[in-house]
PDB file of N, CA and C in Angstrom:
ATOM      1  N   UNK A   1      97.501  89.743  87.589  1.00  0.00           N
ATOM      2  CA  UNK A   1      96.335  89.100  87.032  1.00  0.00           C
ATOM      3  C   UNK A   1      95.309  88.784  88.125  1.00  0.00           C
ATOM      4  N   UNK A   2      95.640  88.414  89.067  1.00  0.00           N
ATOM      5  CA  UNK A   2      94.986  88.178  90.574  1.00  0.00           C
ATOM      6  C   UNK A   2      93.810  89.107  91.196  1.00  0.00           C
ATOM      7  N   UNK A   3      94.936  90.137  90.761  1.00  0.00           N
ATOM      8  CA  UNK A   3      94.132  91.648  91.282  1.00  0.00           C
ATOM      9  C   UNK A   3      92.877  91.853  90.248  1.00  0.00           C
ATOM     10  N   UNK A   4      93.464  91.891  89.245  1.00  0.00           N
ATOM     11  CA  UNK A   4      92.206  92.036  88.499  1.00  0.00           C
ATOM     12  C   UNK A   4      90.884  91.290  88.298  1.00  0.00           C
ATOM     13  N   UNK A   5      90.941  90.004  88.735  1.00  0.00           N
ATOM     14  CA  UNK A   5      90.252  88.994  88.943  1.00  0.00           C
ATOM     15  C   UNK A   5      89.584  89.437  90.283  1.00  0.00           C
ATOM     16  N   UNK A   6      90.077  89.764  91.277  1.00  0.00           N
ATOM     17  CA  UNK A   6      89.852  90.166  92.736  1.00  0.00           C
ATOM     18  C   UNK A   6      88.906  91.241  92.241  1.00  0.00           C
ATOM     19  N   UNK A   7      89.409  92.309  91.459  1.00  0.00           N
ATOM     20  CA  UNK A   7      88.831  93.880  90.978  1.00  0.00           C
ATOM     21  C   UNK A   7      86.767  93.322  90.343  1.00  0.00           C
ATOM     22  N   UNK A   8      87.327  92.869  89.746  1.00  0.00           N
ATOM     23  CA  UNK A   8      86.028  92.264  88.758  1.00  0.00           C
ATOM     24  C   UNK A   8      85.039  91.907  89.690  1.00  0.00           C
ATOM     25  N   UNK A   9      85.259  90.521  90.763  1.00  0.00           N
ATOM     26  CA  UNK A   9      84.569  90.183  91.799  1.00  0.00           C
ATOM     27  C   UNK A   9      83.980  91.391  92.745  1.00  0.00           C
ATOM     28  N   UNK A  10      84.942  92.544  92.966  1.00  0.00           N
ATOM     29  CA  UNK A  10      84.325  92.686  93.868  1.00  0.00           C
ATOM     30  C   UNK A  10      82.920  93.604  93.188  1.00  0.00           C
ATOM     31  N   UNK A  11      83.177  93.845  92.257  1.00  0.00           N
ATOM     32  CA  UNK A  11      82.056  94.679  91.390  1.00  0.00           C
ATOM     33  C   UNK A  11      80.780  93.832  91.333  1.00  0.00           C
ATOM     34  N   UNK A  12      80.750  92.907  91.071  1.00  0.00           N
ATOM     35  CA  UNK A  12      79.644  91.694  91.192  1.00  0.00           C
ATOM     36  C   UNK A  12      78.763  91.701  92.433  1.00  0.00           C
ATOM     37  N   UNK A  13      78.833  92.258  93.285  1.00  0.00           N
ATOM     38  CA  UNK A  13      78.071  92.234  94.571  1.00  0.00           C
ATOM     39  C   UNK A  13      77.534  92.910  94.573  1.00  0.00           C
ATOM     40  N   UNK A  14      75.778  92.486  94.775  1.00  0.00           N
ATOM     41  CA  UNK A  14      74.922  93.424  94.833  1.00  0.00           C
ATOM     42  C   UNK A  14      74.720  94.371  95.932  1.00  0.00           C
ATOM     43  N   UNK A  15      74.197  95.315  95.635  1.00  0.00           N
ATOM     44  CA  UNK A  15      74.260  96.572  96.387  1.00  0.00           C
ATOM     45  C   UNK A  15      73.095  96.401  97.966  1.00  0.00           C
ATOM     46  N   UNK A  16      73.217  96.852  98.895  1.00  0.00           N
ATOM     47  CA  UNK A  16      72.399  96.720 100.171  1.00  0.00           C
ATOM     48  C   UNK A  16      71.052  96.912  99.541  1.00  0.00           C
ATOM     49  N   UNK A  17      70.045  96.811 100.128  1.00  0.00           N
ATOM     50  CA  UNK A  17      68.636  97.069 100.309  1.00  0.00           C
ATOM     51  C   UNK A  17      68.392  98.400  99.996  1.00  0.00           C
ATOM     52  N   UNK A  18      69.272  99.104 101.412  1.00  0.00           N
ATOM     53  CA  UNK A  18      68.908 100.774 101.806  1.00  0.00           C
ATOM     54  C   UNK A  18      70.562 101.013 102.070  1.00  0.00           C
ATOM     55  N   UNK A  19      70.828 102.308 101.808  1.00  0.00           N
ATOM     56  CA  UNK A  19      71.767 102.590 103.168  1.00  0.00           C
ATOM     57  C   UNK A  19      71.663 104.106 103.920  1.00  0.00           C
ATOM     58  N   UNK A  20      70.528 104.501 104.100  1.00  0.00           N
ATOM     59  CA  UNK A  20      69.674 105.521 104.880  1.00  0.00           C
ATOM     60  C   UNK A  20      68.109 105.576 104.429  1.00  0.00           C
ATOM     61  N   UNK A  21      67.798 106.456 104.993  1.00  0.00           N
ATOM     62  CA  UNK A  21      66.123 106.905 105.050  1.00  0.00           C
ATOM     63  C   UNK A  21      66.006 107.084 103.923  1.00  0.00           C
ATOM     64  N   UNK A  22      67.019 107.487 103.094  1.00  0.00           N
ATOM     65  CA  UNK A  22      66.672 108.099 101.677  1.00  0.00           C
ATOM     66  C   UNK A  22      65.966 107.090 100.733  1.00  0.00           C
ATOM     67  N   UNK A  23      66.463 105.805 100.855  1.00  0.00           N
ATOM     68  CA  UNK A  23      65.932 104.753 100.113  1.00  0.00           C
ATOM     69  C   UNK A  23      64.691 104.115 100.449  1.00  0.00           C
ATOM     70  N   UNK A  24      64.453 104.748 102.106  1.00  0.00           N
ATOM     71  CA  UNK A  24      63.398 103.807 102.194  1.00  0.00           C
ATOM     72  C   UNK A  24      62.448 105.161 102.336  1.00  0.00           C
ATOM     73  N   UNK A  25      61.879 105.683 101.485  1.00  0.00           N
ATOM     74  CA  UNK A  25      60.764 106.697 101.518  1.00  0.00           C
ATOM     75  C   UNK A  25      60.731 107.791 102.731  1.00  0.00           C
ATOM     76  N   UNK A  26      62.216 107.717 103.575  1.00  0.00           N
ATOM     77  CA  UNK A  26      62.466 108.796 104.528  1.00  0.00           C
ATOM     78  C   UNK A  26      61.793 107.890 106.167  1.00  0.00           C
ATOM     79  N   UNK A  27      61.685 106.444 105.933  1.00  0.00           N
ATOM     80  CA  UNK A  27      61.713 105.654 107.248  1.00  0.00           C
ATOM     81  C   UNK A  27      62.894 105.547 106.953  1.00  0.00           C
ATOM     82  N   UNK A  28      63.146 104.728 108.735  1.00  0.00           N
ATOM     83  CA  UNK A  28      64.601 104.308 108.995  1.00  0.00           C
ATOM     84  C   UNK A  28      64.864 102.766 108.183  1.00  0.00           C
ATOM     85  N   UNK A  29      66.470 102.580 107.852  1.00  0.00           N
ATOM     86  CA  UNK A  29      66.842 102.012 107.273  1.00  0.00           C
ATOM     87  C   UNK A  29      67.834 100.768 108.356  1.00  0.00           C
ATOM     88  N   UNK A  30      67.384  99.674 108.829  1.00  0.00           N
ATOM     89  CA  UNK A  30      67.982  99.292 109.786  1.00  0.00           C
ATOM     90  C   UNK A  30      68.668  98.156 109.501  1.00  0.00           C
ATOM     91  N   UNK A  31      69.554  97.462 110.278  1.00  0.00           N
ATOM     92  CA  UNK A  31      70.766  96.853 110.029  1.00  0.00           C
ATOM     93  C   UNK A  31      71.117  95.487 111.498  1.00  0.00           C
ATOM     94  N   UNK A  32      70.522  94.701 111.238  1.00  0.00           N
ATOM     95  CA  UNK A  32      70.800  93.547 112.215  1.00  0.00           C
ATOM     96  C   UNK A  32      71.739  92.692 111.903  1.00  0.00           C
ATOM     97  N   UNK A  33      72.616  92.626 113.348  1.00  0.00           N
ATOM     98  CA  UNK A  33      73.891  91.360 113.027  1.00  0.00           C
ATOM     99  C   UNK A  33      73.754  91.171 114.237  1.00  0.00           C
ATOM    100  N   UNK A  34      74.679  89.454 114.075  1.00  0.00           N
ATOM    101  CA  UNK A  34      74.809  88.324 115.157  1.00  0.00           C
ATOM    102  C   UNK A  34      75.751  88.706 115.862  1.00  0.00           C
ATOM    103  N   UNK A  35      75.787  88.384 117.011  1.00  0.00           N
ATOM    104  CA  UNK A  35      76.552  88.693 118.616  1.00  0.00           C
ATOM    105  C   UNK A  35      76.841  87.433 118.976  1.00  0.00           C
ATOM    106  N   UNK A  36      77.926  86.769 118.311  1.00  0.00           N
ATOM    107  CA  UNK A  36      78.043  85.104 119.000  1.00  0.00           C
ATOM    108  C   UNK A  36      77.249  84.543 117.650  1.00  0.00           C
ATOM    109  N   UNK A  37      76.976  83.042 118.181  1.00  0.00           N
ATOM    110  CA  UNK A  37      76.067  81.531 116.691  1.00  0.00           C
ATOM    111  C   UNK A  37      74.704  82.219 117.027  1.00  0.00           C
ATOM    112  N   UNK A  38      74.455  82.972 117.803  1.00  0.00           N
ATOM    113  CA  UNK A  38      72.950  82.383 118.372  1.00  0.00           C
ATOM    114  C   UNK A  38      71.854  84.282 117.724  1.00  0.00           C
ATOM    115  N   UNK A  39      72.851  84.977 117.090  1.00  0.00           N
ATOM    116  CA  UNK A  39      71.994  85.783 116.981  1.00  0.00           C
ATOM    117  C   UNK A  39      71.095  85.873 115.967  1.00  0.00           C
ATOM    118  N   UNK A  40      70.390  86.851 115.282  1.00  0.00           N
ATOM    119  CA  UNK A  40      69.866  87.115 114.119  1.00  0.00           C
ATOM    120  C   UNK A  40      70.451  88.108 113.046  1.00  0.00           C
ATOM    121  N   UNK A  41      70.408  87.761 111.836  1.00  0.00           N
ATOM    122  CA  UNK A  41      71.069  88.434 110.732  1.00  0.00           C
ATOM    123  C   UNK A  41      71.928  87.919 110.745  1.00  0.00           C
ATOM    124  N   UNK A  42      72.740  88.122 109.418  1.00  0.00           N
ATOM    125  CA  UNK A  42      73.246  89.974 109.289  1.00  0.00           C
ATOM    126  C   UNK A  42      71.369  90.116 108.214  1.00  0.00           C
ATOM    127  N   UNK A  43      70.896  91.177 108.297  1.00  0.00           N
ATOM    128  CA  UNK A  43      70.094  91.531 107.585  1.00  0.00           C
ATOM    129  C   UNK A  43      69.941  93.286 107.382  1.00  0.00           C
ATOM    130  N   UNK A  44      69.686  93.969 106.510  1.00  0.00           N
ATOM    131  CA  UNK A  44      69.379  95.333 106.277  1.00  0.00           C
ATOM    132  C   UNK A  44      68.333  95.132 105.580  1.00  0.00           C
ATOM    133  N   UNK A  45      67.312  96.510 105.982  1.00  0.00           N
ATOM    134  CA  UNK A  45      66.101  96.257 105.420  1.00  0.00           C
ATOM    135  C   UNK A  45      65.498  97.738 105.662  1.00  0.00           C
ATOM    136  N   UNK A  46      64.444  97.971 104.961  1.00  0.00           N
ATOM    137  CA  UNK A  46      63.724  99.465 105.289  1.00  0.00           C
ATOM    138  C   UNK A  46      62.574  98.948 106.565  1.00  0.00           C
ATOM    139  N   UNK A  47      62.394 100.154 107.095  1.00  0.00           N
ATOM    140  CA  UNK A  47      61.005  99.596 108.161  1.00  0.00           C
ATOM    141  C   UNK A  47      59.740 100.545 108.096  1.00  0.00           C
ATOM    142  N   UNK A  48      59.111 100.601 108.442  1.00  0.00           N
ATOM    143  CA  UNK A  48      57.504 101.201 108.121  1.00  0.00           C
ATOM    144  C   UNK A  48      57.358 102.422 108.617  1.00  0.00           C
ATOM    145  N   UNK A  49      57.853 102.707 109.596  1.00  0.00           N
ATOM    146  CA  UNK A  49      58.365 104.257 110.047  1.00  0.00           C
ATOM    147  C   UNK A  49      59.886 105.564 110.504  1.00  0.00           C
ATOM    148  N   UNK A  50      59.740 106.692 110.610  1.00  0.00           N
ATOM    149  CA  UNK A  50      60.694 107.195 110.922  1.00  0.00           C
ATOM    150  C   UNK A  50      61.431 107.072 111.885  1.00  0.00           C
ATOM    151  N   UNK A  51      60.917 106.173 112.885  1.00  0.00           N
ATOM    152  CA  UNK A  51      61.167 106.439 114.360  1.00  0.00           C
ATOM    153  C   UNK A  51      61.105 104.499 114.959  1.00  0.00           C
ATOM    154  N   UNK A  52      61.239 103.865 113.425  1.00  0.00           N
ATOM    155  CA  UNK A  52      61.253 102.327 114.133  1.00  0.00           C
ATOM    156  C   UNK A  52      62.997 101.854 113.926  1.00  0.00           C
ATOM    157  N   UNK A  53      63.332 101.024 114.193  1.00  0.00           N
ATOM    158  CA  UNK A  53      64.725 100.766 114.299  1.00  0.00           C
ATOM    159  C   UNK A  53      65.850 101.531 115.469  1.00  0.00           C
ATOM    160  N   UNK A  54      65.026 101.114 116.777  1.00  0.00           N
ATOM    161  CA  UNK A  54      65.392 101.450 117.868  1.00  0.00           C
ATOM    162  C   UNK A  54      66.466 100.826 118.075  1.00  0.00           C
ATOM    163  N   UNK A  55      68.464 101.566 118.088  1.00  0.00           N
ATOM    164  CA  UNK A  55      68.937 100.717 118.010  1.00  0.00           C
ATOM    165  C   UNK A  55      69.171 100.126 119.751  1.00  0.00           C
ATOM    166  N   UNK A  56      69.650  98.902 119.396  1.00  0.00           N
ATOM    167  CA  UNK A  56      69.254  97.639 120.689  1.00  0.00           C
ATOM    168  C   UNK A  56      70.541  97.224 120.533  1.00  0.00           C
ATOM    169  N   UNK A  57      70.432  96.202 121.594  1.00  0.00           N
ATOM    170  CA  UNK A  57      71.708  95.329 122.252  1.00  0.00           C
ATOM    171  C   UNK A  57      71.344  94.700 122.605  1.00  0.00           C
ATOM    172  N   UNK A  58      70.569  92.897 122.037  1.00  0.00           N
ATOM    173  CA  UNK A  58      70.480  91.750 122.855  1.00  0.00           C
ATOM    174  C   UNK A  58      71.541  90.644 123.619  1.00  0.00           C
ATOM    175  N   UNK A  59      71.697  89.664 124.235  1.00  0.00           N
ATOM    176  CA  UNK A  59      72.669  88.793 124.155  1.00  0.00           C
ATOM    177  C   UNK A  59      73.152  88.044 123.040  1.00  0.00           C
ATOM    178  N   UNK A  60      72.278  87.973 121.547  1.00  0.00           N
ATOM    179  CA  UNK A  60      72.295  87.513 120.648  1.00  0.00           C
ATOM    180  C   UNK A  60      72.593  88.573 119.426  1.00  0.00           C
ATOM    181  N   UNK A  61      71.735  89.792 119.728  1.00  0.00           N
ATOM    182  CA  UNK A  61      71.731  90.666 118.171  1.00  0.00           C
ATOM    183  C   UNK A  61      71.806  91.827 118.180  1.00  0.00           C
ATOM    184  N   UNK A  62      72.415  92.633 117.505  1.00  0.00           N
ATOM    185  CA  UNK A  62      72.950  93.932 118.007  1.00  0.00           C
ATOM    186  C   UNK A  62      72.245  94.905 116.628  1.00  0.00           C
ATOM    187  N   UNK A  63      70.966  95.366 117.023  1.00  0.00           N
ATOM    188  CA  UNK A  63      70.529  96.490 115.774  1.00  0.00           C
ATOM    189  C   UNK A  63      70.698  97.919 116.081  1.00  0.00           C
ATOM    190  N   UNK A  64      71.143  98.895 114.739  1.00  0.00           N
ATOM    191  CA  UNK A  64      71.141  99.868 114.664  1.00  0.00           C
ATOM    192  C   UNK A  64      71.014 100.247 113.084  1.00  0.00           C
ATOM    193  N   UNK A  65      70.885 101.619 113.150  1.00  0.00           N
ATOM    194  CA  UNK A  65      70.223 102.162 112.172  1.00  0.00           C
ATOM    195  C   UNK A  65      71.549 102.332 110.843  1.00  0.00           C
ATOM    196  N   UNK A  66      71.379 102.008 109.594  1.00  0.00           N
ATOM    197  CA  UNK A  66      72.205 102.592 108.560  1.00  0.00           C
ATOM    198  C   UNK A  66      71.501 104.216 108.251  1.00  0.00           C
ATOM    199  N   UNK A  67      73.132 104.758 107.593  1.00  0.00           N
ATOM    200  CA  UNK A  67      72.688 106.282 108.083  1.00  0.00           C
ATOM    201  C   UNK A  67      73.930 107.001 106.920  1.00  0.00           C
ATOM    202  N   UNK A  68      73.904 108.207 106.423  1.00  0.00           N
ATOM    203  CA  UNK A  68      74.603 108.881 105.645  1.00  0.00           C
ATOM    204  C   UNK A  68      75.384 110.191 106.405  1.00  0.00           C
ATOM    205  N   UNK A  69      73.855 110.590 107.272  1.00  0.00           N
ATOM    206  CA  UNK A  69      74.365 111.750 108.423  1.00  0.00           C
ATOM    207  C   UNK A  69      74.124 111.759 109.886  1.00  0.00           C
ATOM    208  N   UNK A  70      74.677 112.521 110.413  1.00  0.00           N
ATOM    209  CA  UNK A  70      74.061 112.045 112.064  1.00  0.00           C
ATOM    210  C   UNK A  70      73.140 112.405 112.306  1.00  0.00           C
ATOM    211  N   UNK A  71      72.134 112.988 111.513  1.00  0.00           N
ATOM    212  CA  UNK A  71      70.476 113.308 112.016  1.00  0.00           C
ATOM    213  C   UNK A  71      69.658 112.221 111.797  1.00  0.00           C
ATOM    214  N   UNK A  72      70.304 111.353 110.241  1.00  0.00           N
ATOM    215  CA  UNK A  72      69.401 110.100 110.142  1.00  0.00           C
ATOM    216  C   UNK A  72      69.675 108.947 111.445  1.00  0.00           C
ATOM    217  N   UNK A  73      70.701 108.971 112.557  1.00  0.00           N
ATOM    218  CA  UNK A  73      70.982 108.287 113.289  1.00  0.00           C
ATOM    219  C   UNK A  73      69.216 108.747 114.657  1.00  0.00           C
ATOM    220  N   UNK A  74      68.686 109.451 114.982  1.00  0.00           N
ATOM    221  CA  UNK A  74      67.936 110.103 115.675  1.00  0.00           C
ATOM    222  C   UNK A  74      66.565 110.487 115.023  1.00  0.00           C
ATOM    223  N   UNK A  75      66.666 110.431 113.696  1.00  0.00           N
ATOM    224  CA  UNK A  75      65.515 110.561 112.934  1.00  0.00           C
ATOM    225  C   UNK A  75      64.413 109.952 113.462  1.00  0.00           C
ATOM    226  N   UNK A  76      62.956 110.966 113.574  1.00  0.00           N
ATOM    227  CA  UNK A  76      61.775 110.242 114.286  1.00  0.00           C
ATOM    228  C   UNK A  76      61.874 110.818 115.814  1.00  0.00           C
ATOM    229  N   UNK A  77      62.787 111.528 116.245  1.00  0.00           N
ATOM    230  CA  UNK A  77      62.436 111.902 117.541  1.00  0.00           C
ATOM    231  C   UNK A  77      63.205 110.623 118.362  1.00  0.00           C
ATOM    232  N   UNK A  78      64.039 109.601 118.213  1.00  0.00           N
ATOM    233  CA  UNK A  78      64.572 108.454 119.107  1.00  0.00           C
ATOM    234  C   UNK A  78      65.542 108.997 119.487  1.00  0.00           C
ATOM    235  N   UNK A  79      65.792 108.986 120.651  1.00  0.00           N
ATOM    236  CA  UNK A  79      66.862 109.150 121.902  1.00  0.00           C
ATOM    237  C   UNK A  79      67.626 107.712 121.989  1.00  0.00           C
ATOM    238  N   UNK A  80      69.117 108.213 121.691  1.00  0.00           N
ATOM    239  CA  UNK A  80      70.081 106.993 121.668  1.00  0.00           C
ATOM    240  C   UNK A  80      71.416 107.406 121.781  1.00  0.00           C
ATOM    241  N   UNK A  81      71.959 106.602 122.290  1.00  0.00           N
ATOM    242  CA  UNK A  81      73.362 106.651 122.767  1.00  0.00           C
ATOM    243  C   UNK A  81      74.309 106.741 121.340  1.00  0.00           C
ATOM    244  N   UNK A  82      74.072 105.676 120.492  1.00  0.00           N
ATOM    245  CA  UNK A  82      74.250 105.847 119.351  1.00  0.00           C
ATOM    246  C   UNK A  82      74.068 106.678 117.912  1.00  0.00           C
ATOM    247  N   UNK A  83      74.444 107.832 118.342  1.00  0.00           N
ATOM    248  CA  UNK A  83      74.399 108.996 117.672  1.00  0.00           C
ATOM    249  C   UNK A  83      74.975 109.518 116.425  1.00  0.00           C
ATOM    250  N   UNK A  84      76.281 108.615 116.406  1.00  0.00           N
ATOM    251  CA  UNK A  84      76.999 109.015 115.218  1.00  0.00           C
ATOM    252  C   UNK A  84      76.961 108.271 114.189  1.00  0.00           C
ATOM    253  N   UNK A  85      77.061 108.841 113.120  1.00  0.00           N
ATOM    254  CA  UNK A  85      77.219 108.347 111.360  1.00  0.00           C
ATOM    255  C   UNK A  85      78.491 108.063 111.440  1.00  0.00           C
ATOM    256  N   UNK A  86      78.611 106.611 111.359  1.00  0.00           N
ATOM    257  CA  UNK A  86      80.286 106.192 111.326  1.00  0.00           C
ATOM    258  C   UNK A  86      80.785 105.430 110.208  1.00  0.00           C
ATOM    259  N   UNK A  87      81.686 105.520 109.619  1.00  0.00           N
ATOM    260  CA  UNK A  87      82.246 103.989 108.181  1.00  0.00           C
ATOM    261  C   UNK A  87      82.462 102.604 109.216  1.00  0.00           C
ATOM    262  N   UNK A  88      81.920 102.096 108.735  1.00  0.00           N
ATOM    263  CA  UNK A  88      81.612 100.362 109.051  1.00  0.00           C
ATOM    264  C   UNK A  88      81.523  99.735 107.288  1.00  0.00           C
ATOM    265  N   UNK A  89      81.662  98.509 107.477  1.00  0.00           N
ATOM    266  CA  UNK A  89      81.533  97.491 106.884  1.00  0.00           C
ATOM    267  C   UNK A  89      80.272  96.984 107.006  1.00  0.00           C
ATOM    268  N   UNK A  90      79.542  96.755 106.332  1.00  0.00           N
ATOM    269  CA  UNK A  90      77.603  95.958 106.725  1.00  0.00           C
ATOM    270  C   UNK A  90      78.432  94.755 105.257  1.00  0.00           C
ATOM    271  N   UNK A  91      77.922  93.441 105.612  1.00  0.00           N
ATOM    272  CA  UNK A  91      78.086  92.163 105.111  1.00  0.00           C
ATOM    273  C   UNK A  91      79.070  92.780 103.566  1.00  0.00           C
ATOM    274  N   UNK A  92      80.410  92.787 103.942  1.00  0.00           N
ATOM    275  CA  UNK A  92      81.646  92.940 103.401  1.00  0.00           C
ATOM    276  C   UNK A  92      81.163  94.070 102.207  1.00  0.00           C
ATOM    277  N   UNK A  93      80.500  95.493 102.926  1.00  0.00           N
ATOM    278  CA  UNK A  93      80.485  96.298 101.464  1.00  0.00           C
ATOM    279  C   UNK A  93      80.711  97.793 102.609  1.00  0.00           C
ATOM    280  N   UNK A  94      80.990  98.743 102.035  1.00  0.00           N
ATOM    281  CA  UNK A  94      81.171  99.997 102.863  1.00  0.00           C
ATOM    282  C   UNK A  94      80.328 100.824 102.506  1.00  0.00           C
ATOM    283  N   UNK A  95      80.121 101.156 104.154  1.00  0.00           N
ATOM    284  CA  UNK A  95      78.703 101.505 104.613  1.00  0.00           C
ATOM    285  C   UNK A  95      78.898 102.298 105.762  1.00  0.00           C
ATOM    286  N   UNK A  96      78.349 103.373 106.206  1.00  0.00           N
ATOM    287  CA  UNK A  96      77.758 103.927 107.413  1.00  0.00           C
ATOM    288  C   UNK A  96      76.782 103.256 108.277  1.00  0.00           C
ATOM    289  N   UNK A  97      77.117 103.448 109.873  1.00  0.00           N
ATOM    290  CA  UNK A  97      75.901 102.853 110.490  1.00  0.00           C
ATOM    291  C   UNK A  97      76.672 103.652 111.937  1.00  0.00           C
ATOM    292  N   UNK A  98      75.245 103.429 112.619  1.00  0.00           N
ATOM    293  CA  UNK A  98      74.755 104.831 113.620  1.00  0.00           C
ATOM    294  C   UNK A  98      75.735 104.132 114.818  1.00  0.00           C
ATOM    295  N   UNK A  99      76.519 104.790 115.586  1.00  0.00           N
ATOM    296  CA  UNK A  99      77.592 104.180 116.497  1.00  0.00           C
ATOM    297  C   UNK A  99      77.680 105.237 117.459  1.00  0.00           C
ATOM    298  N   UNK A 100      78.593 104.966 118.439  1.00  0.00           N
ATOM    299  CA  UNK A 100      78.975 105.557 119.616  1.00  0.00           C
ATOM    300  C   UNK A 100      80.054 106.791 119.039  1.00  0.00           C
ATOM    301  N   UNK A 101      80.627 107.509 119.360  1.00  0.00           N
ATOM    302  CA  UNK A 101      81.507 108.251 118.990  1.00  0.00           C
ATOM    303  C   UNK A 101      82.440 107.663 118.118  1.00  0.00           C
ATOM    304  N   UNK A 102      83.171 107.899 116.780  1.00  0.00           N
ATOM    305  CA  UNK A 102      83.676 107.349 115.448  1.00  0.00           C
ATOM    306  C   UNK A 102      84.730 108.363 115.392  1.00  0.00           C
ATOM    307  N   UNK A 103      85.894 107.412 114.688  1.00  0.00           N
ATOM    308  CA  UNK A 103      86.657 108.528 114.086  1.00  0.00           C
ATOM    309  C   UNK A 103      86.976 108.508 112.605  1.00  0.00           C
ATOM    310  N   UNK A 104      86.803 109.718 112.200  1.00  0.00           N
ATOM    311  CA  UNK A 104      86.137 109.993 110.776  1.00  0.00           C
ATOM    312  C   UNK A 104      87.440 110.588 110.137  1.00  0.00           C
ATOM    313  N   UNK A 105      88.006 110.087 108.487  1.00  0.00           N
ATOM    314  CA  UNK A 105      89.401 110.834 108.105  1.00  0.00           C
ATOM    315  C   UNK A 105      89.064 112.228 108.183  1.00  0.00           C
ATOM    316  N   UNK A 106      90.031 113.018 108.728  1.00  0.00           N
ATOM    317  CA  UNK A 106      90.119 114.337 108.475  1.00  0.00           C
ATOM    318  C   UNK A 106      90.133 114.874 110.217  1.00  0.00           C
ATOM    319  N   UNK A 107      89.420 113.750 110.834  1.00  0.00           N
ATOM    320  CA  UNK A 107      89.268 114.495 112.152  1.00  0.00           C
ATOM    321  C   UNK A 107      90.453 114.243 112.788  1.00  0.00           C
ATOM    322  N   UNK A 108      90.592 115.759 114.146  1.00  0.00           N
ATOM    323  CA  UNK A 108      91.781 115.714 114.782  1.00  0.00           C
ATOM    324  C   UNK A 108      91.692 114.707 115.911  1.00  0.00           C
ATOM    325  N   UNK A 109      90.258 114.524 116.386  1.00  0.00           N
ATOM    326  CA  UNK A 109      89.786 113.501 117.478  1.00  0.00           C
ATOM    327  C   UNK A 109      88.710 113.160 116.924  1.00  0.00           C
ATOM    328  N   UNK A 110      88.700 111.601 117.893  1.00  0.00           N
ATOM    329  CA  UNK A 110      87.049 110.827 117.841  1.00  0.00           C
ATOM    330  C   UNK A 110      86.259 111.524 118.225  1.00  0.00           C
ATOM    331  N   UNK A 111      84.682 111.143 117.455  1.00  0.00           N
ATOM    332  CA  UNK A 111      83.677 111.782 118.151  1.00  0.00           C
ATOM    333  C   UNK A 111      82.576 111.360 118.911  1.00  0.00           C
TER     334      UNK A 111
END
């Protein structure tokens, strides 16, 4: 009975903003969370161009791009370390977001 109660809930949660370019008119779709009390977000949101959502690394907030494939990770011409379309969690729902090398089911190694 638990489970099903659990099942129901989790259906109730509304869906992200974006979770690639696709939603946001083919700009980037970006994704801020806290690093420690002191950062900003968690927030996802669309942004005004292809090439904004430079992902970063503050002492406080760690942004990068939500993404479906690894081209939307680079989309706009941005050069980043963070290259890959990986499964993550964004505020307890499953989601892709642009990461360092990932390991993906099916693969024989990380990438």
């Amino acid at each position: 009975m638990l489970a099903l109660i659990l099942l129901a809930l989790a259906g109730c949660q509304s869906p992200l903003p974006c979770d690639g370019p696709e939603q946001c008119g083919g700009n980037a779709c970006c994704f801020d969370f806290p690093i420690g009390y002191l950062g900003q977000g968690p927030a996802v949101y669309c942004t005004s161009a292809p090439d904004a959502c430079h992902p970063t690394e503050t002492l406080n907030t760690r942004t990068t791009r939500m993404c479906e494939t690894d081209a939307d990770c680079v989309a706009g011409g941005i050069s980043t370390v963070w290259s890959h379309c990986c499964p993550s969690s964004v505020m307890d729902r499953a989601a892709n977001t642009c990461g360092g090398p990932c390991s993906r089911p099916g693969d024989s190694r990380s990438r």
